[in-house]
Structures are given as C-alpha cells and as structure tokens.
Protein backbone atom coordinates (compact mmCIF):
# COMPACT_ATOMS: atom_id res chain seq x y z
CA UNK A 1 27.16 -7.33 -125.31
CA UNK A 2 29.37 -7.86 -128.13
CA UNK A 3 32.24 -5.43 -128.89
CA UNK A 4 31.18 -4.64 -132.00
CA UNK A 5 27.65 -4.23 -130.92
CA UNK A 6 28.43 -2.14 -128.30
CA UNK A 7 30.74 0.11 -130.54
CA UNK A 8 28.37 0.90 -133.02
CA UNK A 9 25.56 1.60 -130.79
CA UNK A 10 28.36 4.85 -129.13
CA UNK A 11 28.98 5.60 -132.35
CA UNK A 12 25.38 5.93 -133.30
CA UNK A 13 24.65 7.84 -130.04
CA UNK A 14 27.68 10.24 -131.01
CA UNK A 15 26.07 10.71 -134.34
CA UNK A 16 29.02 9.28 -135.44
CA UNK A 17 29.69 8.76 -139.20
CA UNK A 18 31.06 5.37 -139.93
CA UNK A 19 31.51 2.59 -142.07
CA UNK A 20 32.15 -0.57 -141.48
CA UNK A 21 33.88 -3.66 -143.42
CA UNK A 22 31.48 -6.82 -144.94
CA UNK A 23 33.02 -9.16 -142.17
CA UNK A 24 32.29 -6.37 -139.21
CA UNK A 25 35.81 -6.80 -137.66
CA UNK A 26 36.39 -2.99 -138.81
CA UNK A 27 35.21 0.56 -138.59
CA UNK A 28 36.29 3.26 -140.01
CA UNK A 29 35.76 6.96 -139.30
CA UNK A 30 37.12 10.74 -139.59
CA UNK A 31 37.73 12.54 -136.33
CA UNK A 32 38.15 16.74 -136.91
CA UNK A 33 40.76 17.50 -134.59
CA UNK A 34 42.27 21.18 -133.85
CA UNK A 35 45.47 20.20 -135.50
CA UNK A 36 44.16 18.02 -138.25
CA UNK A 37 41.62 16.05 -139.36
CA UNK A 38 42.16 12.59 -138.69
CA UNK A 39 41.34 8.78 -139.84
CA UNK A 40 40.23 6.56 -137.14
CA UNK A 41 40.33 2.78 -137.33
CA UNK A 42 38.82 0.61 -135.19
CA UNK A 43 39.77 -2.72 -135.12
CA UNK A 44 37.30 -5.68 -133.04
CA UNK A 45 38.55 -8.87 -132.46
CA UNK A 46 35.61 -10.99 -130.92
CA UNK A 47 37.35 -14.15 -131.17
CA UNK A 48 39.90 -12.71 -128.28
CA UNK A 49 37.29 -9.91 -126.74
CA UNK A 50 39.89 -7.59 -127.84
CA UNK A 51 39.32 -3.78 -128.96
CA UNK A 52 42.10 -1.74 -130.82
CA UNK A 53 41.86 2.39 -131.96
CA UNK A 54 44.42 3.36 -134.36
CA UNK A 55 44.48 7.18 -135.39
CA UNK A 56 46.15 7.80 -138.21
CA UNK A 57 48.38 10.71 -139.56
CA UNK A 58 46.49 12.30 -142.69
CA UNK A 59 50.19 12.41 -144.06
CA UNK A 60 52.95 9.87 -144.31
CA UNK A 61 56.67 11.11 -143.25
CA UNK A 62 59.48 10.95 -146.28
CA UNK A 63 61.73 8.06 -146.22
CA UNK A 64 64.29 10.78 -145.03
CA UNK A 65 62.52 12.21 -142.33
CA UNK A 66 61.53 9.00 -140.73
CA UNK A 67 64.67 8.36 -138.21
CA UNK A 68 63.90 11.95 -136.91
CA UNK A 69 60.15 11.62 -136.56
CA UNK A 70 61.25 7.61 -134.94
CA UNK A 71 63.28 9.65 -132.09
CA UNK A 72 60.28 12.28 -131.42
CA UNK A 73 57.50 9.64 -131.13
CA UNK A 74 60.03 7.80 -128.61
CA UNK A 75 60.28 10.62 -126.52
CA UNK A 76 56.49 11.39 -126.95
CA UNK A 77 55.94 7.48 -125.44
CA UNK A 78 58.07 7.81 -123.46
CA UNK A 79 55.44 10.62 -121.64
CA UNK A 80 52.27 8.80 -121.99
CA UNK A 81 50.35 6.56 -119.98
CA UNK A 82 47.53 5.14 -121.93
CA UNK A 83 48.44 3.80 -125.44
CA UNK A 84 51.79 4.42 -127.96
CA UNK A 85 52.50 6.49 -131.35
CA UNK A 86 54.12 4.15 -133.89
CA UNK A 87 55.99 4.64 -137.01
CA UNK A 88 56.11 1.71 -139.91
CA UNK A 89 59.27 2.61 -140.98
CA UNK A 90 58.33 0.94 -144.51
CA UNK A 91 55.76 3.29 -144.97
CA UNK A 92 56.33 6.53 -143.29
CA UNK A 93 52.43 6.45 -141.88
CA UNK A 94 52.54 7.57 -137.65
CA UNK A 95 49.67 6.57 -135.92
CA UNK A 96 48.38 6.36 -132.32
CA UNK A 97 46.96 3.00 -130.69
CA UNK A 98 45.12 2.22 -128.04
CA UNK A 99 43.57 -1.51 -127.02
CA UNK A 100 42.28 -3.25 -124.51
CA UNK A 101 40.71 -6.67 -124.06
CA UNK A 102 37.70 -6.40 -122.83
CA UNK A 103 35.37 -10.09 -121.63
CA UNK A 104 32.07 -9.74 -123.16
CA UNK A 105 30.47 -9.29 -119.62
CA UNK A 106 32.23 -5.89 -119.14
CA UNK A 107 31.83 -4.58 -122.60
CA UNK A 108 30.37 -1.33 -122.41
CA UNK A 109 30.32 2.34 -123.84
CA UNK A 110 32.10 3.36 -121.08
CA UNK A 111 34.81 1.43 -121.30
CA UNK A 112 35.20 1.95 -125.10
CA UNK A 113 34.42 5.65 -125.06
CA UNK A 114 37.82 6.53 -123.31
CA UNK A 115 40.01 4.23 -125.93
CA UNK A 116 38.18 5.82 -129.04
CA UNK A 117 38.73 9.53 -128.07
CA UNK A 118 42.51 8.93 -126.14
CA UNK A 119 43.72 7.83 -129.27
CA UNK A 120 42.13 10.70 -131.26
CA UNK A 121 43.13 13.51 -129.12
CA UNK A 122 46.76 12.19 -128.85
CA UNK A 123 47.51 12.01 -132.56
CA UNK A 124 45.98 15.53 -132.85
CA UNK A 125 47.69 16.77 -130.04
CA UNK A 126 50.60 15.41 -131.26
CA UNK A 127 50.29 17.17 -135.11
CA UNK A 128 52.15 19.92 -134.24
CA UNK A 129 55.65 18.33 -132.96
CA UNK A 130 55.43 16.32 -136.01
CA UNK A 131 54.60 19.13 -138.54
CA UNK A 132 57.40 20.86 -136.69
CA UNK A 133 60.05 18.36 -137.36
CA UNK A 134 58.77 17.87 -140.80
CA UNK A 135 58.24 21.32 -141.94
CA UNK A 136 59.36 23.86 -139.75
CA UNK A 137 63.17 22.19 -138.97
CA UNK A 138 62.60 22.13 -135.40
CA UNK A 139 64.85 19.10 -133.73
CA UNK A 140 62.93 16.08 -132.46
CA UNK A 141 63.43 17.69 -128.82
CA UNK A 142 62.54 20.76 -129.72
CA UNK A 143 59.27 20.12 -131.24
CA UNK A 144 58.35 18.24 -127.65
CA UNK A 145 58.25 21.83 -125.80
CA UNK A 146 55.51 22.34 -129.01
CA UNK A 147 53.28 19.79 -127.44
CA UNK A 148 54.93 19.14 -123.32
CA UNK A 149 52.06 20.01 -120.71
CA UNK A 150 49.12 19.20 -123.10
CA UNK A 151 47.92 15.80 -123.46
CA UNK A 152 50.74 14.17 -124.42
C-alpha cells in the first residue's frame, strides 16, 4: 500500500478533517490538544518510502525569546525517545517531528498511527514550558518541572 494511500484511509477512519496538496505529497490538518490547538503537517515522500509529522506551534517565538526557547527544546530532546522539537531560528516557529521510512510492503495504519499522534501529543504537551518561558518568565529549566513526568 502506498503511504499516502494508507494515510488517508486512517485519517478517513479517524473522521479526520484534512486537506491535501494538488501533487498529494502533503496533508494538512488541525489537532485540538489540551494545551492548544495545533497544525499538523504531514509530509509523504513515495519516491524514498519515507513518512514525516510535523506539529506546529499555533504561535511563533519573538526574535528575542528564541535563544531561551533554543535551550528549553534542547533539554526537552534531550528527554525524548521518539522524534525532536525544533526551532528555525529565522522564523521563531517550534515544531515537533517525527519520521520514519517505511518500504511499501510494511506500510500500514499501524505503523503510521503512532508517528501522527506522538508528534501531536508532544507539541501539546510541551505548550506549557513554552508559554511559560514566553509569558510567564519562568527560566528554560524551570518551565521543564511544568511538563517533567508527562509525555515529554
């Protein structure tokens, strides 16, 4: 089965709202979180059987604020096993990937299921260090007790 085949027909049996691009190498949905609701891109590269989540931030950190929010999504990787936050420092936008390549004999729900909602429910877990930093003028380290013995 084909990744993106197999994608759409989870999303579809998650009643899923999506949309995808004319070219069918993207989809795009919202995931509603506890913390926040969230933008979910998912990324299919047939060509090299790969699959890639990115959750996405609904905010983008000030130009400012960026080396601080850089040191707590180092520590946050620094605790997780499957997937990474980033930061484009250009931009400001934090997001959370996951990806795996996956041969088209072993594509399956199951095996995307996991990568969609890991990267979901760690950039939602993960809202309140960041808002904490951000808004409430909690250190990087600080705002890790905010979200230590959850999922991240």
């Amino acid at each position: 089965m084909k990744l993106h085949d197999a994608l759409v027909s989870f999303l579809n049996g998650e009643n899923w709202e999506f949309s995808t691009n004319d070219d069918n190498t993207m989809l795009t949905l919202d995931f509603a979180g506890v913390n926040a609701k969230l933008r979910i891109y998912c990324i299919i590269r047939e060509e090299h059987d790969q699959a890639l989540f990115y959750t996405v931030c609904p905010f983008q950190v000030p130009e400012g604020q960026r080396p601080q929010i850089a040191e707590l999504i180092s520590r946050a990787n620094s605790q997780v096993i499957i997937g990474n936050f980033e930061l484009n420092y250009d931009s400001g936008e934090v997001r959370y990937k996951t990806s795996l390549e996956i041969p088209e004999s072993a594509v399956s729900v199951e095996v995307l299921r996991p990568l969609l909602f890991t990267s979901a429910i760690m950039m939602d877990s993960f809202m309140p260090a960041v808002i904490a930093v951000l808004h409430g003028g909690k250190t990087p380290l600080d705002a890790m007790q905010l979200v230590e013995g959850s999922t991240v």
